[in-house]
N, C-alpha and C. Protein backbone atom coordinates (compact mmCIF):
# COMPACT_ATOMS: atom_id res chain seq x y z
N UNK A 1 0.85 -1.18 0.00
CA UNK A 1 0.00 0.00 0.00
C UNK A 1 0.89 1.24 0.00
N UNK A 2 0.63 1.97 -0.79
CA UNK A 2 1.40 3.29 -0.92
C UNK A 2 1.13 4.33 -0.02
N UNK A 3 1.49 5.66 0.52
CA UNK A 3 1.52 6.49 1.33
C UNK A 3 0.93 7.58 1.01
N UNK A 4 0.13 8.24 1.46
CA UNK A 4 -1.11 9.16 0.75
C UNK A 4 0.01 10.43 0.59
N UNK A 5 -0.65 11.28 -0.76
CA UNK A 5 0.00 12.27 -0.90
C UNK A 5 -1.18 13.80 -0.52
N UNK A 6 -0.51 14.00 -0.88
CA UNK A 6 -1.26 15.74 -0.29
C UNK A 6 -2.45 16.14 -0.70
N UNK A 7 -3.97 17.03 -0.17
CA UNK A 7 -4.63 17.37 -1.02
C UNK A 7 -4.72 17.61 -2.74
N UNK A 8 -5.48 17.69 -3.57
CA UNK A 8 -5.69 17.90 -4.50
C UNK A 8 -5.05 19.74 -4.82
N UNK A 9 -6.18 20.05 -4.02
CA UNK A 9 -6.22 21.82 -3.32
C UNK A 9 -4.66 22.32 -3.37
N UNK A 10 -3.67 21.88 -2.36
CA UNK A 10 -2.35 22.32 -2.17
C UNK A 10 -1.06 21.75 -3.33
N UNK A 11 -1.39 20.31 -3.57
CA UNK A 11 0.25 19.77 -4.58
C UNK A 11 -0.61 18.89 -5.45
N UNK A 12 -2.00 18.96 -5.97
CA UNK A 12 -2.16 17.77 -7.20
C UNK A 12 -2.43 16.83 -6.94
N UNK A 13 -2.18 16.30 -5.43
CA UNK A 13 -1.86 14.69 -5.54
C UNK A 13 -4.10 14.24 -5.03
N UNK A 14 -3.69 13.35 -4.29
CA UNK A 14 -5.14 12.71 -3.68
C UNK A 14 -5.54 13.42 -2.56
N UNK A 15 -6.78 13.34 -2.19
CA UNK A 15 -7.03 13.85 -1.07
C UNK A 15 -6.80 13.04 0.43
N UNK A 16 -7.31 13.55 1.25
CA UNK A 16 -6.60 13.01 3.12
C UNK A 16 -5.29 13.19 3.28
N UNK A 17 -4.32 14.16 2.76
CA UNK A 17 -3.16 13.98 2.88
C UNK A 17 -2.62 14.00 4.32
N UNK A 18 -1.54 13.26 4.13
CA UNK A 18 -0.31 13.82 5.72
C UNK A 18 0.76 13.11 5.12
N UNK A 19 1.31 13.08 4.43
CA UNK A 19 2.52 13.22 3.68
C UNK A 19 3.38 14.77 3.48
N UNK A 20 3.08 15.43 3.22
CA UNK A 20 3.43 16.73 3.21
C UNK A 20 3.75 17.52 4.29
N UNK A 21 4.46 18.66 4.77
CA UNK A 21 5.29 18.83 5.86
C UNK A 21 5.40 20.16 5.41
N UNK A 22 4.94 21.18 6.43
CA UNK A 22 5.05 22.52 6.24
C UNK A 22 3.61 23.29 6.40
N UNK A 23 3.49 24.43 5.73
CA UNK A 23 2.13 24.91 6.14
C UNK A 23 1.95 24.99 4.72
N UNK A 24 0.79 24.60 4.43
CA UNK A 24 -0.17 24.64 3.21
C UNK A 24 -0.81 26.02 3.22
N UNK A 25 -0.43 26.04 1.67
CA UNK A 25 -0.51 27.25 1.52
C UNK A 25 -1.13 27.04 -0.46
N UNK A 26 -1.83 28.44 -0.51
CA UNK A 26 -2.34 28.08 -1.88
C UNK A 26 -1.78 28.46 -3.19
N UNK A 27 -1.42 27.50 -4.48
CA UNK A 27 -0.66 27.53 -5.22
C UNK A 27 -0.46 29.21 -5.82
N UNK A 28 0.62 29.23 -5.60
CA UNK A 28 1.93 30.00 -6.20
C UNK A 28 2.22 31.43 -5.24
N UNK A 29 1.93 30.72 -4.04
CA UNK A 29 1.82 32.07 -2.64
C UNK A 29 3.09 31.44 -2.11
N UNK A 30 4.12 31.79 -1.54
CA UNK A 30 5.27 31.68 -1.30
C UNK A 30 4.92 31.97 0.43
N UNK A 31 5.89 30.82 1.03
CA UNK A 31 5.80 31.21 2.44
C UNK A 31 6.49 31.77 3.26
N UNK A 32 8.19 32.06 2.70
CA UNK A 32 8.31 33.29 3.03
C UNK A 32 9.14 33.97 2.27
N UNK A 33 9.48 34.94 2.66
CA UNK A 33 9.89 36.12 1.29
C UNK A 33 11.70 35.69 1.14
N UNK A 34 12.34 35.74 0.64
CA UNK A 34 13.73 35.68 0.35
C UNK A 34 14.29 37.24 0.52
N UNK A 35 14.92 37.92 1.67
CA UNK A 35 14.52 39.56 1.58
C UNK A 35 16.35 39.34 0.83
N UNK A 36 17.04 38.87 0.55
CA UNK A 36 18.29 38.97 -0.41
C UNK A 36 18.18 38.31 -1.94
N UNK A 37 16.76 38.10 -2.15
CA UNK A 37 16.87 38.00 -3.43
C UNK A 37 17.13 39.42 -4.11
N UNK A 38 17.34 39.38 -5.64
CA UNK A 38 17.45 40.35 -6.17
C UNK A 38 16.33 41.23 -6.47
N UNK A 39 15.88 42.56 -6.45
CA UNK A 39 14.70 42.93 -6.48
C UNK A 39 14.24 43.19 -8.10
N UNK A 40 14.81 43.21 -8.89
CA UNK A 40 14.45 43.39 -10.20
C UNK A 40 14.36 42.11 -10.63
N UNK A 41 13.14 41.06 -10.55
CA UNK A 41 13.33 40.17 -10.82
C UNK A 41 11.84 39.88 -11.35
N UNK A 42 11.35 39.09 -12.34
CA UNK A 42 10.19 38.70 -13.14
C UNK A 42 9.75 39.63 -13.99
N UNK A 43 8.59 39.63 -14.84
CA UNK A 43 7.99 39.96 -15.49
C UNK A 43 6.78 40.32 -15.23
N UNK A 44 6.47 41.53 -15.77
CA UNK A 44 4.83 41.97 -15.35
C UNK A 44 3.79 42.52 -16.87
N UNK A 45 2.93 41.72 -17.00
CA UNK A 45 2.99 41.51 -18.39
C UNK A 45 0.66 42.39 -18.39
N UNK A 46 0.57 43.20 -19.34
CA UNK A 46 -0.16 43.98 -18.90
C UNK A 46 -1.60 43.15 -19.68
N UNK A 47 -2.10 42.21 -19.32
CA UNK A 47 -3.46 41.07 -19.76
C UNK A 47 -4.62 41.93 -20.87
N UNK A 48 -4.18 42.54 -21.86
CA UNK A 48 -5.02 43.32 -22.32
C UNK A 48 -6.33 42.52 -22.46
N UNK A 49 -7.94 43.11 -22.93
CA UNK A 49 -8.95 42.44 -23.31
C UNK A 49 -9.89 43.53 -23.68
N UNK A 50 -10.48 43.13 -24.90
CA UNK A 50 -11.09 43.97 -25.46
C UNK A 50 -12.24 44.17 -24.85
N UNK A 51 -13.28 45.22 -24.96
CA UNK A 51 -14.66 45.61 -24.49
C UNK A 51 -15.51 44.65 -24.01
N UNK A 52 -15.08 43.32 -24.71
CA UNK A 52 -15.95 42.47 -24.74
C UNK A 52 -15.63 41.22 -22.95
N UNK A 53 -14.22 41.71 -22.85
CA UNK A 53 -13.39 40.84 -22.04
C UNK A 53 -12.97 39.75 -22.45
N UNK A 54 -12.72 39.67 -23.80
CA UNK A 54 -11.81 38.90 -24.53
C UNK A 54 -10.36 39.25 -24.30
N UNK A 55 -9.31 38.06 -23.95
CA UNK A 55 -7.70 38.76 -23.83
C UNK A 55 -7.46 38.79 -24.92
N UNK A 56 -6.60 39.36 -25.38
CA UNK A 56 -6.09 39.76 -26.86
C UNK A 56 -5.23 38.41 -27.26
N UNK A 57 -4.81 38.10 -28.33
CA UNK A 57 -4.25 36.75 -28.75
C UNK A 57 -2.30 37.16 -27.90
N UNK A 58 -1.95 38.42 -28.72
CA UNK A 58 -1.28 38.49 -28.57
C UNK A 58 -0.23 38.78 -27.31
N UNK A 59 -1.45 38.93 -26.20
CA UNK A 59 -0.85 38.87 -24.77
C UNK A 59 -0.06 37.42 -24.61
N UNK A 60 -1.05 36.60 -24.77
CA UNK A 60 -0.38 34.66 -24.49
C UNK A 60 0.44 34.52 -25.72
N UNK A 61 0.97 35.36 -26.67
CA UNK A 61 2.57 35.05 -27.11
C UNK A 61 3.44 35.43 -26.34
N UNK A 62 3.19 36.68 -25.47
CA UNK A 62 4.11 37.49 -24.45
C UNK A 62 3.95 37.00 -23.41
N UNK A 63 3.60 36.25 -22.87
CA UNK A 63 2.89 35.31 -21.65
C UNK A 63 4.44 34.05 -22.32
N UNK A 64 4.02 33.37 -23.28
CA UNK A 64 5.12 32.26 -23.45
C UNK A 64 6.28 32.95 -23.54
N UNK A 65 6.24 34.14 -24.01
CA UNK A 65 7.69 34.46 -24.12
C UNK A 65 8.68 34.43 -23.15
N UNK A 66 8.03 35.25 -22.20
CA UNK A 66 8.21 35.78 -20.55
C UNK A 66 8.49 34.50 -20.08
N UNK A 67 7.85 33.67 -20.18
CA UNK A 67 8.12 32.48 -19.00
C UNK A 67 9.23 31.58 -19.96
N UNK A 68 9.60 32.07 -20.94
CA UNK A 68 10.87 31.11 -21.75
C UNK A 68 12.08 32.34 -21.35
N UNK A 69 11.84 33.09 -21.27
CA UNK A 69 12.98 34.40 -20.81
C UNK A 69 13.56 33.55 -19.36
N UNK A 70 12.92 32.59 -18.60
CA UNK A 70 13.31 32.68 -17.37
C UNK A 70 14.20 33.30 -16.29
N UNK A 71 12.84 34.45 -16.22
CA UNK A 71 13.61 36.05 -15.49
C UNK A 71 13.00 35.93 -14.62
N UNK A 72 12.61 34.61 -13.69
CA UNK A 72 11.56 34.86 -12.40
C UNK A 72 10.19 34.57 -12.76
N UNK A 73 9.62 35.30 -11.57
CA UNK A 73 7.61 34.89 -11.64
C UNK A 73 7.28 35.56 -13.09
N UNK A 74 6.42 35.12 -13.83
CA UNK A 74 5.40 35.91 -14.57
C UNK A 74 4.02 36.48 -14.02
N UNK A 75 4.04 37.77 -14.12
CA UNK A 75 2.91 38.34 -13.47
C UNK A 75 1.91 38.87 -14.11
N UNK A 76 0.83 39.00 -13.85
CA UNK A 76 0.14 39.91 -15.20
C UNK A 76 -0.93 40.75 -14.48
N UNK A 77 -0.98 41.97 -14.85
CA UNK A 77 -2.48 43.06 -14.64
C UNK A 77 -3.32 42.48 -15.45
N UNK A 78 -4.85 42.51 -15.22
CA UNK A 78 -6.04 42.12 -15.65
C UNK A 78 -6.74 43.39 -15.10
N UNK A 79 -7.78 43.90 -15.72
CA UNK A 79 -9.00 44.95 -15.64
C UNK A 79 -10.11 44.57 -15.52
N UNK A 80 -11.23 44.94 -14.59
CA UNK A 80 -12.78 45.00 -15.14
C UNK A 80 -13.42 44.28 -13.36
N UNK A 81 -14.62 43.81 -13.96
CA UNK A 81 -15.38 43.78 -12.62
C UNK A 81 -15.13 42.08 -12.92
N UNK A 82 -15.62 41.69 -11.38
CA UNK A 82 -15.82 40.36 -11.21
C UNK A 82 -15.24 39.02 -12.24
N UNK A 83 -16.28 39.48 -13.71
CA UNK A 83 -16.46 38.52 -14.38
C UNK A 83 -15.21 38.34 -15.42
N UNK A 84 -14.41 39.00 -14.87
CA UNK A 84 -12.94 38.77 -15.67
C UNK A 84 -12.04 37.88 -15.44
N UNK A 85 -12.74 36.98 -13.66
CA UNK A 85 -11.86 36.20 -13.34
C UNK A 85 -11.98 34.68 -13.74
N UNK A 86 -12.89 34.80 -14.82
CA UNK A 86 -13.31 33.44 -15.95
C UNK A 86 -11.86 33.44 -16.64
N UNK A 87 -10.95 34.35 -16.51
CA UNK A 87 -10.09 34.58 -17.55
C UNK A 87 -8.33 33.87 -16.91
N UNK A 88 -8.83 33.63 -15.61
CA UNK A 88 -7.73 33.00 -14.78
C UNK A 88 -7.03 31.91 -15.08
N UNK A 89 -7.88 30.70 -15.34
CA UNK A 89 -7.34 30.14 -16.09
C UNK A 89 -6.22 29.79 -16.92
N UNK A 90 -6.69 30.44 -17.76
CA UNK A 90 -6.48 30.31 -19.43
C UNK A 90 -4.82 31.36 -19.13
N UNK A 91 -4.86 32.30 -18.51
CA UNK A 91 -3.46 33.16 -18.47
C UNK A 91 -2.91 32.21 -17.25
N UNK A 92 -3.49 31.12 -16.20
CA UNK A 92 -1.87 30.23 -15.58
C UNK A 92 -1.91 29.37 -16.63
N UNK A 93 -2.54 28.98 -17.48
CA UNK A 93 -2.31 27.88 -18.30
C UNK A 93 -1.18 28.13 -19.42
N UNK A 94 -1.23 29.83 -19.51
CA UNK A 94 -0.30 29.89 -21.03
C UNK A 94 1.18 30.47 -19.96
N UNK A 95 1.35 30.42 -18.69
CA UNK A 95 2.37 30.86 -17.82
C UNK A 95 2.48 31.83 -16.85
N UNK A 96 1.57 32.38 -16.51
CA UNK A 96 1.12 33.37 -15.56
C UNK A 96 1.34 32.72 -14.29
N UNK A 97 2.14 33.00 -13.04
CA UNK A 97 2.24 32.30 -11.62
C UNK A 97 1.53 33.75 -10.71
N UNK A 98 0.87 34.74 -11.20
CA UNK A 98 0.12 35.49 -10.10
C UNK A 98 -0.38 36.43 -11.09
N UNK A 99 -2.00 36.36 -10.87
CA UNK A 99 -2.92 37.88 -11.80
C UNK A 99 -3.32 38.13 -10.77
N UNK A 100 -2.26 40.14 -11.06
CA UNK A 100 -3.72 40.83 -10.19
C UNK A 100 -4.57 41.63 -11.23
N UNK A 101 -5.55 41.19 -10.42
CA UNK A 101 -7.01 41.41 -10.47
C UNK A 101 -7.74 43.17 -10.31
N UNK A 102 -7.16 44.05 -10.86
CA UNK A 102 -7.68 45.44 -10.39
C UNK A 102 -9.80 45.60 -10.91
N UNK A 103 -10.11 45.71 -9.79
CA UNK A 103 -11.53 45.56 -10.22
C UNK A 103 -12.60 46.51 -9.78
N UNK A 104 -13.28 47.32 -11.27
CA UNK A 104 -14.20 47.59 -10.90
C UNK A 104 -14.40 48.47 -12.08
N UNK A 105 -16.00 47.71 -12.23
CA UNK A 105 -16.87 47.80 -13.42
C UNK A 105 -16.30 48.89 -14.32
N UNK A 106 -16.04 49.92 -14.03
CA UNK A 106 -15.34 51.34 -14.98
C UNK A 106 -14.28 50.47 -15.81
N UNK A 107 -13.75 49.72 -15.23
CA UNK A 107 -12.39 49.21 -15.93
C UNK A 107 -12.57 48.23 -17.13
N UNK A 108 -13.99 47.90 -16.92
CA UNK A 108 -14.17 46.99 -18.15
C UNK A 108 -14.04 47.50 -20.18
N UNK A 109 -14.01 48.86 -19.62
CA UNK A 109 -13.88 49.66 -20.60
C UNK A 109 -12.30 50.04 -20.81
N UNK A 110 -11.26 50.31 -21.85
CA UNK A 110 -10.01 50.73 -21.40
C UNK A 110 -10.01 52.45 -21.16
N UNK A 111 -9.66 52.54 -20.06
CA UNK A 111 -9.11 54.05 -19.72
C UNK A 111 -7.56 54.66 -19.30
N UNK A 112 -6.59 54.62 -20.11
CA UNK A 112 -5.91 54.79 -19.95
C UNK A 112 -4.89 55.46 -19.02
N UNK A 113 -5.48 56.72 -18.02
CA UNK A 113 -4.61 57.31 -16.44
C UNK A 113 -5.31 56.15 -15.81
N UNK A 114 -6.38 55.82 -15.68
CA UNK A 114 -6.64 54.25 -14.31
C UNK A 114 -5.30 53.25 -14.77
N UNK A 115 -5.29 52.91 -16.00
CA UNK A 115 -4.63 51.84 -16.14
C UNK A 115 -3.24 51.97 -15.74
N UNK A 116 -3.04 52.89 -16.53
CA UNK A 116 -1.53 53.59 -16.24
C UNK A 116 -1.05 53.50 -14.36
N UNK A 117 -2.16 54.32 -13.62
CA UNK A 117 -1.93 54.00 -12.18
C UNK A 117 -2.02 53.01 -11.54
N UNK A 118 -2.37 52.19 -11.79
CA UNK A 118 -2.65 50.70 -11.50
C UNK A 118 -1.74 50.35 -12.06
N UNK A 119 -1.06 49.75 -12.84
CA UNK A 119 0.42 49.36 -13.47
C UNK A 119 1.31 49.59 -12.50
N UNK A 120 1.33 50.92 -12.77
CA UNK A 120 2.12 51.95 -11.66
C UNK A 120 2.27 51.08 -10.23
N UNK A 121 1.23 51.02 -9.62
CA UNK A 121 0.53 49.97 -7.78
C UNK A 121 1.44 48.92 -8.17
N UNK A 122 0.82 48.67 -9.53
CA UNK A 122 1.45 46.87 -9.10
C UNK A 122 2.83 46.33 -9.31
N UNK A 123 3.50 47.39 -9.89
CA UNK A 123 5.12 47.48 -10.53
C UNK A 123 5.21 48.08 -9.34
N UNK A 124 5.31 48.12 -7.99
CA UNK A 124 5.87 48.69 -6.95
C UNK A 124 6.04 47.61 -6.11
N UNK A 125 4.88 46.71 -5.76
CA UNK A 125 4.42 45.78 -5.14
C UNK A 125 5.70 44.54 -6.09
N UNK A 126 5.66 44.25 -7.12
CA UNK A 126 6.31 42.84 -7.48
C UNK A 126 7.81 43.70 -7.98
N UNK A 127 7.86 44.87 -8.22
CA UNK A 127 9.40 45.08 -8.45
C UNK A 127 9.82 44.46 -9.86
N UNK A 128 9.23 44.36 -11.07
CA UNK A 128 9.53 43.36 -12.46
C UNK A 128 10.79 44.12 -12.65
N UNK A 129 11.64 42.82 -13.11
CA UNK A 129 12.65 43.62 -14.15
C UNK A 129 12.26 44.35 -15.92
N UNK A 130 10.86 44.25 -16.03
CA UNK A 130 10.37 44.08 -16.87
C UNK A 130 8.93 44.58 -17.22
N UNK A 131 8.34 45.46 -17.74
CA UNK A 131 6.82 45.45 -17.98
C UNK A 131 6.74 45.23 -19.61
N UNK A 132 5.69 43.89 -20.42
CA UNK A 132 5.90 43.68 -21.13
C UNK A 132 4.17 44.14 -21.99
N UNK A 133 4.00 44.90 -22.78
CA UNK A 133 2.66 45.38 -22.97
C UNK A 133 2.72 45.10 -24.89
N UNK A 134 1.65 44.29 -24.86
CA UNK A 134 1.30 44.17 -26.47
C UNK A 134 1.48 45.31 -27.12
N UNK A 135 2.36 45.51 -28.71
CA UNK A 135 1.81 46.71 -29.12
C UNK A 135 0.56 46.99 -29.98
N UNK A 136 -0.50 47.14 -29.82
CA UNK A 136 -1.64 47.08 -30.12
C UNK A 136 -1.95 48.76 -29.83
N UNK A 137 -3.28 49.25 -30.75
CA UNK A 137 -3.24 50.28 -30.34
C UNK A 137 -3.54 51.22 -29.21
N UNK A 138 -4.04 50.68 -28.11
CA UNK A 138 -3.78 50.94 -26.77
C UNK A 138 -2.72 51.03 -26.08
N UNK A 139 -1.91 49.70 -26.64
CA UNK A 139 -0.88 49.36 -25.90
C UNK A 139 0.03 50.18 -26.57
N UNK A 140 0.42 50.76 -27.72
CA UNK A 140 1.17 52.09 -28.12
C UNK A 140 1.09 52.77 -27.33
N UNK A 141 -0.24 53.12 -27.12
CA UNK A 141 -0.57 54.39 -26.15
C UNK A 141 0.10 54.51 -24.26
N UNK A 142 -0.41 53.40 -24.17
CA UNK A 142 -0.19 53.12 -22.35
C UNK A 142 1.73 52.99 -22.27
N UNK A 143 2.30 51.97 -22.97
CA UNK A 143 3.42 51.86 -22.81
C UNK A 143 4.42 53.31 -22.53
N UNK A 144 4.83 54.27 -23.17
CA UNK A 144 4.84 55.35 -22.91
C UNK A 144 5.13 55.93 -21.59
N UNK A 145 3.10 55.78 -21.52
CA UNK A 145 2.74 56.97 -20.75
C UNK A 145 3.35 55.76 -19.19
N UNK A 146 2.92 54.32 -19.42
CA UNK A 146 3.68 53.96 -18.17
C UNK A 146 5.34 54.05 -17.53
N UNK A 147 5.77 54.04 -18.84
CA UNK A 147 7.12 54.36 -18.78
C UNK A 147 7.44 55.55 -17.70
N UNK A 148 6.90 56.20 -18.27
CA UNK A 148 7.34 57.93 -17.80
C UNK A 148 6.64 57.78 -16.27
N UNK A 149 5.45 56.89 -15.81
CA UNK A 149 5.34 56.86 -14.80
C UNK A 149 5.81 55.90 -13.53
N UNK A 150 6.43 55.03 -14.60
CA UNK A 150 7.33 54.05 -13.53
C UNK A 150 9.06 55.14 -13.06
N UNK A 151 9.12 55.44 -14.30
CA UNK A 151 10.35 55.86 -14.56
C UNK A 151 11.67 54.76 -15.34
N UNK A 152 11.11 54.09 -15.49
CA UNK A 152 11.20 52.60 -15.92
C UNK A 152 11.76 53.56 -17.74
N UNK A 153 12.73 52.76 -18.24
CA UNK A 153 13.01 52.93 -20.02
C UNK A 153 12.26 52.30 -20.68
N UNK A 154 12.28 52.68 -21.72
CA UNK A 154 10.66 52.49 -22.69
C UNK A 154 11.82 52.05 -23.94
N UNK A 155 11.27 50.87 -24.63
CA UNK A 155 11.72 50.27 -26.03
C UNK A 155 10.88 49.61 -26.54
N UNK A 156 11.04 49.49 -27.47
CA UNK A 156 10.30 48.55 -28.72
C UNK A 156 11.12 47.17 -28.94
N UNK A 157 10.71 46.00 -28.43
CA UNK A 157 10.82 44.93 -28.60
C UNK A 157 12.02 44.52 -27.64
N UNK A 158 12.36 43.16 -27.28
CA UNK A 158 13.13 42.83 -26.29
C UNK A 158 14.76 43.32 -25.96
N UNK A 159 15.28 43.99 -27.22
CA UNK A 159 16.60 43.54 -26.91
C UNK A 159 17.17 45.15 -25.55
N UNK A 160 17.67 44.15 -24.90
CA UNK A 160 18.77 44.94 -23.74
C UNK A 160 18.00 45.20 -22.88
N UNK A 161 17.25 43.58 -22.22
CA UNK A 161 16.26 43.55 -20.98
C UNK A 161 16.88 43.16 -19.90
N UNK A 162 18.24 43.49 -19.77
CA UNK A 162 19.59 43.61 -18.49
C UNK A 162 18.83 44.56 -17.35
N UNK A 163 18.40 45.52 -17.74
CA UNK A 163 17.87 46.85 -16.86
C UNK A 163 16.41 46.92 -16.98
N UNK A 164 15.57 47.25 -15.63
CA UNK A 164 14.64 47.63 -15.96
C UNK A 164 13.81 48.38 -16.73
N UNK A 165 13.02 47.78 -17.45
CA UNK A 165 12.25 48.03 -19.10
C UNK A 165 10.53 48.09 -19.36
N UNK A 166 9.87 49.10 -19.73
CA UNK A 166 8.64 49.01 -20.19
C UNK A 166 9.08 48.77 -21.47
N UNK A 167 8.68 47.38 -22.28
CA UNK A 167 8.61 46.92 -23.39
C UNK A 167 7.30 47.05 -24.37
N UNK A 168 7.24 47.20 -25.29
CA UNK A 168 6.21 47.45 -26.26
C UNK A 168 6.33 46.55 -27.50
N UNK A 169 5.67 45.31 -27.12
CA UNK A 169 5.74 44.01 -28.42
C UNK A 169 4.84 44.17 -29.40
N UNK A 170 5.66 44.27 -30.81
CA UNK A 170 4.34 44.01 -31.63
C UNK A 170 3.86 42.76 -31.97
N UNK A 171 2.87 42.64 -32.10
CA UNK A 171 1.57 41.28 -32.22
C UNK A 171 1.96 40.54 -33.46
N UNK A 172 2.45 39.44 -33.15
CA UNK A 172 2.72 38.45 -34.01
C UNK A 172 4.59 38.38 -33.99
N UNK A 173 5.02 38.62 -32.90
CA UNK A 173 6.06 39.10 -33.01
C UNK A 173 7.02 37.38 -32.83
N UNK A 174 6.32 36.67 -31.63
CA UNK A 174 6.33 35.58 -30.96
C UNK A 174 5.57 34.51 -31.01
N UNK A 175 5.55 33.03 -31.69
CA UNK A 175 4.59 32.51 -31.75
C UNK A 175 3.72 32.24 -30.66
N UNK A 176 2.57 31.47 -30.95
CA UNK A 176 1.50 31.28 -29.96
C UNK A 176 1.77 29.89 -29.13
N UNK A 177 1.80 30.31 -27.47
CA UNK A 177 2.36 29.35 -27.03
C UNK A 177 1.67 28.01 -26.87
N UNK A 178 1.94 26.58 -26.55
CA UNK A 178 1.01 25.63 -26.25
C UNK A 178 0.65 25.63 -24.64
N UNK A 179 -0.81 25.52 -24.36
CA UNK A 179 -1.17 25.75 -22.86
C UNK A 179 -1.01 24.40 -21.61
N UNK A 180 -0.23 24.93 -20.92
CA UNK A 180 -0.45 23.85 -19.96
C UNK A 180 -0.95 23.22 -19.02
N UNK A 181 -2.54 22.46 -19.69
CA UNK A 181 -3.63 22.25 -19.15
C UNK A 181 -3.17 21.96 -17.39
N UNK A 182 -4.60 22.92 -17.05
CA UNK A 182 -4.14 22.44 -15.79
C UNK A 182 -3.45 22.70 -14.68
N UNK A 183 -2.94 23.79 -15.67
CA UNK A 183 -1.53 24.52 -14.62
C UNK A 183 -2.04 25.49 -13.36
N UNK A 184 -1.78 25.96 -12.45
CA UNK A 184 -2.16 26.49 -11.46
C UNK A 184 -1.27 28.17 -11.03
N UNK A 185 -2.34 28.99 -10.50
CA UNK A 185 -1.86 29.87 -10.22
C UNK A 185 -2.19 30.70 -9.02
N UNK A 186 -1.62 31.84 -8.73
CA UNK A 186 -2.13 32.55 -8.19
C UNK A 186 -3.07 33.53 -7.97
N UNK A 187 -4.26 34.22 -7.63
CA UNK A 187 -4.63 35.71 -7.81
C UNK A 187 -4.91 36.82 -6.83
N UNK A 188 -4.60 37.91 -6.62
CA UNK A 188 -4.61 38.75 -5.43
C UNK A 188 -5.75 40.05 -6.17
N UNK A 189 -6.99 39.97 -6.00
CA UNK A 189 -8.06 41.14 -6.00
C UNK A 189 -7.72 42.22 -5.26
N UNK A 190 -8.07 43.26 -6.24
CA UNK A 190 -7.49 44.72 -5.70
C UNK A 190 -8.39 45.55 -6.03
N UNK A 191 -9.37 46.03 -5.32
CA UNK A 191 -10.76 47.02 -5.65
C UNK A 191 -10.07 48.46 -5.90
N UNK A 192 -10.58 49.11 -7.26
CA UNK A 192 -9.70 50.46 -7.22
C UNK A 192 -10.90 51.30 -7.03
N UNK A 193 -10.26 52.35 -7.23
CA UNK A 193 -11.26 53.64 -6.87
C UNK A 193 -10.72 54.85 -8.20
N UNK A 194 -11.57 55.03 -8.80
CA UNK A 194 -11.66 56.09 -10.22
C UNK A 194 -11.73 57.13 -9.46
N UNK A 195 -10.94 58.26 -9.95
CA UNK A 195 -11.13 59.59 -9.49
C UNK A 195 -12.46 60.44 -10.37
């Protein structure tokens, strides 16, 4: 007879676990911080989606890209109310290990100073070596203006991602990655407030 492995919930395995050793904790939440890691570390990749709350194709080429860069966590901003978190999934599946979630109904629409400040929140909080934003025509627009508000350098396409970078990919730049059913992630909800 074999030795039970861990909830489903915490590592995949079967349920009744006591095999496992430590405090359970929920996938891709870290239990404690490394305060000598390096702080410019992962990717923060901006989940565009159209009006409809469709993600754009070309985010999950920059999604595979990021997580083949292996520069750390892949992170991603997501917009809108509630019903955007149907979309969780599908972004840990193409490599995402934490979406935050900025929410509220205004956002389902794109507005560019919310977005921009919110970028802003969450590039403070994860520290990316990296913000990676489709170039699409929004994402022309926002990249920029986030730049100038991270203070972060602004380029067009990957090369000389040594230093912290707002990147601006154009669509089709990277093929489309294969998803890895199943995969698990993190998400941290963040209610904003529109001025």
């Amino acid at each position: 007879m074999t030795e039970k492995q861990c909830s489903k919930d915490t590592c995949g395995q079967d349920q009744d676990c006591n095999a496992c050793s430590g405090p359970r904790l929920p996938p891709g939440i870290l239990s404690e911080y490394d305060i000598n890691a390096p702080i410019d570390d992962g990717i923060l990749v901006w989940a565009e989606t159209d009006d409809m709350g469709k993600t754009e194709n070309s985010v999950y080429e920059i999604i595979g890209k990021a997580k083949e860069l292996d520069m750390g966590r892949v992170f991603a901003v997501l917009f809108g109310d509630a019903d955007r978190k149907n979309l969780y999934n599908e972004l840990f599946e193409y490599g995402v290990d934490t979406v935050y979630h900025i929410r509220n109904v205004v956002l389902n629409q794109y507005r560019s100073d919310d977005y921009v400040k919110a970028i802003k929140d969450v590039s403070e909080r994860v520290k990316p070596a990296a913000i990676l934003i489709s170039g699409t025509v929004r994402g022309n627009e926002l990249a920029p203006m986030v730049s100038k508000k991270t203070g972060m350098q602004y380029s067009v396409g990957l090369k000389g991602l040594d230093v912290p970078k707002v990147v601006s990919i154009i669509p089709g730049t990277f093929a489309m990655p294969e998803k890895d059913i199943g995969r698990r992630g993190s998400a941290m909800n963040i209610p904003f407030r529109t001025e």
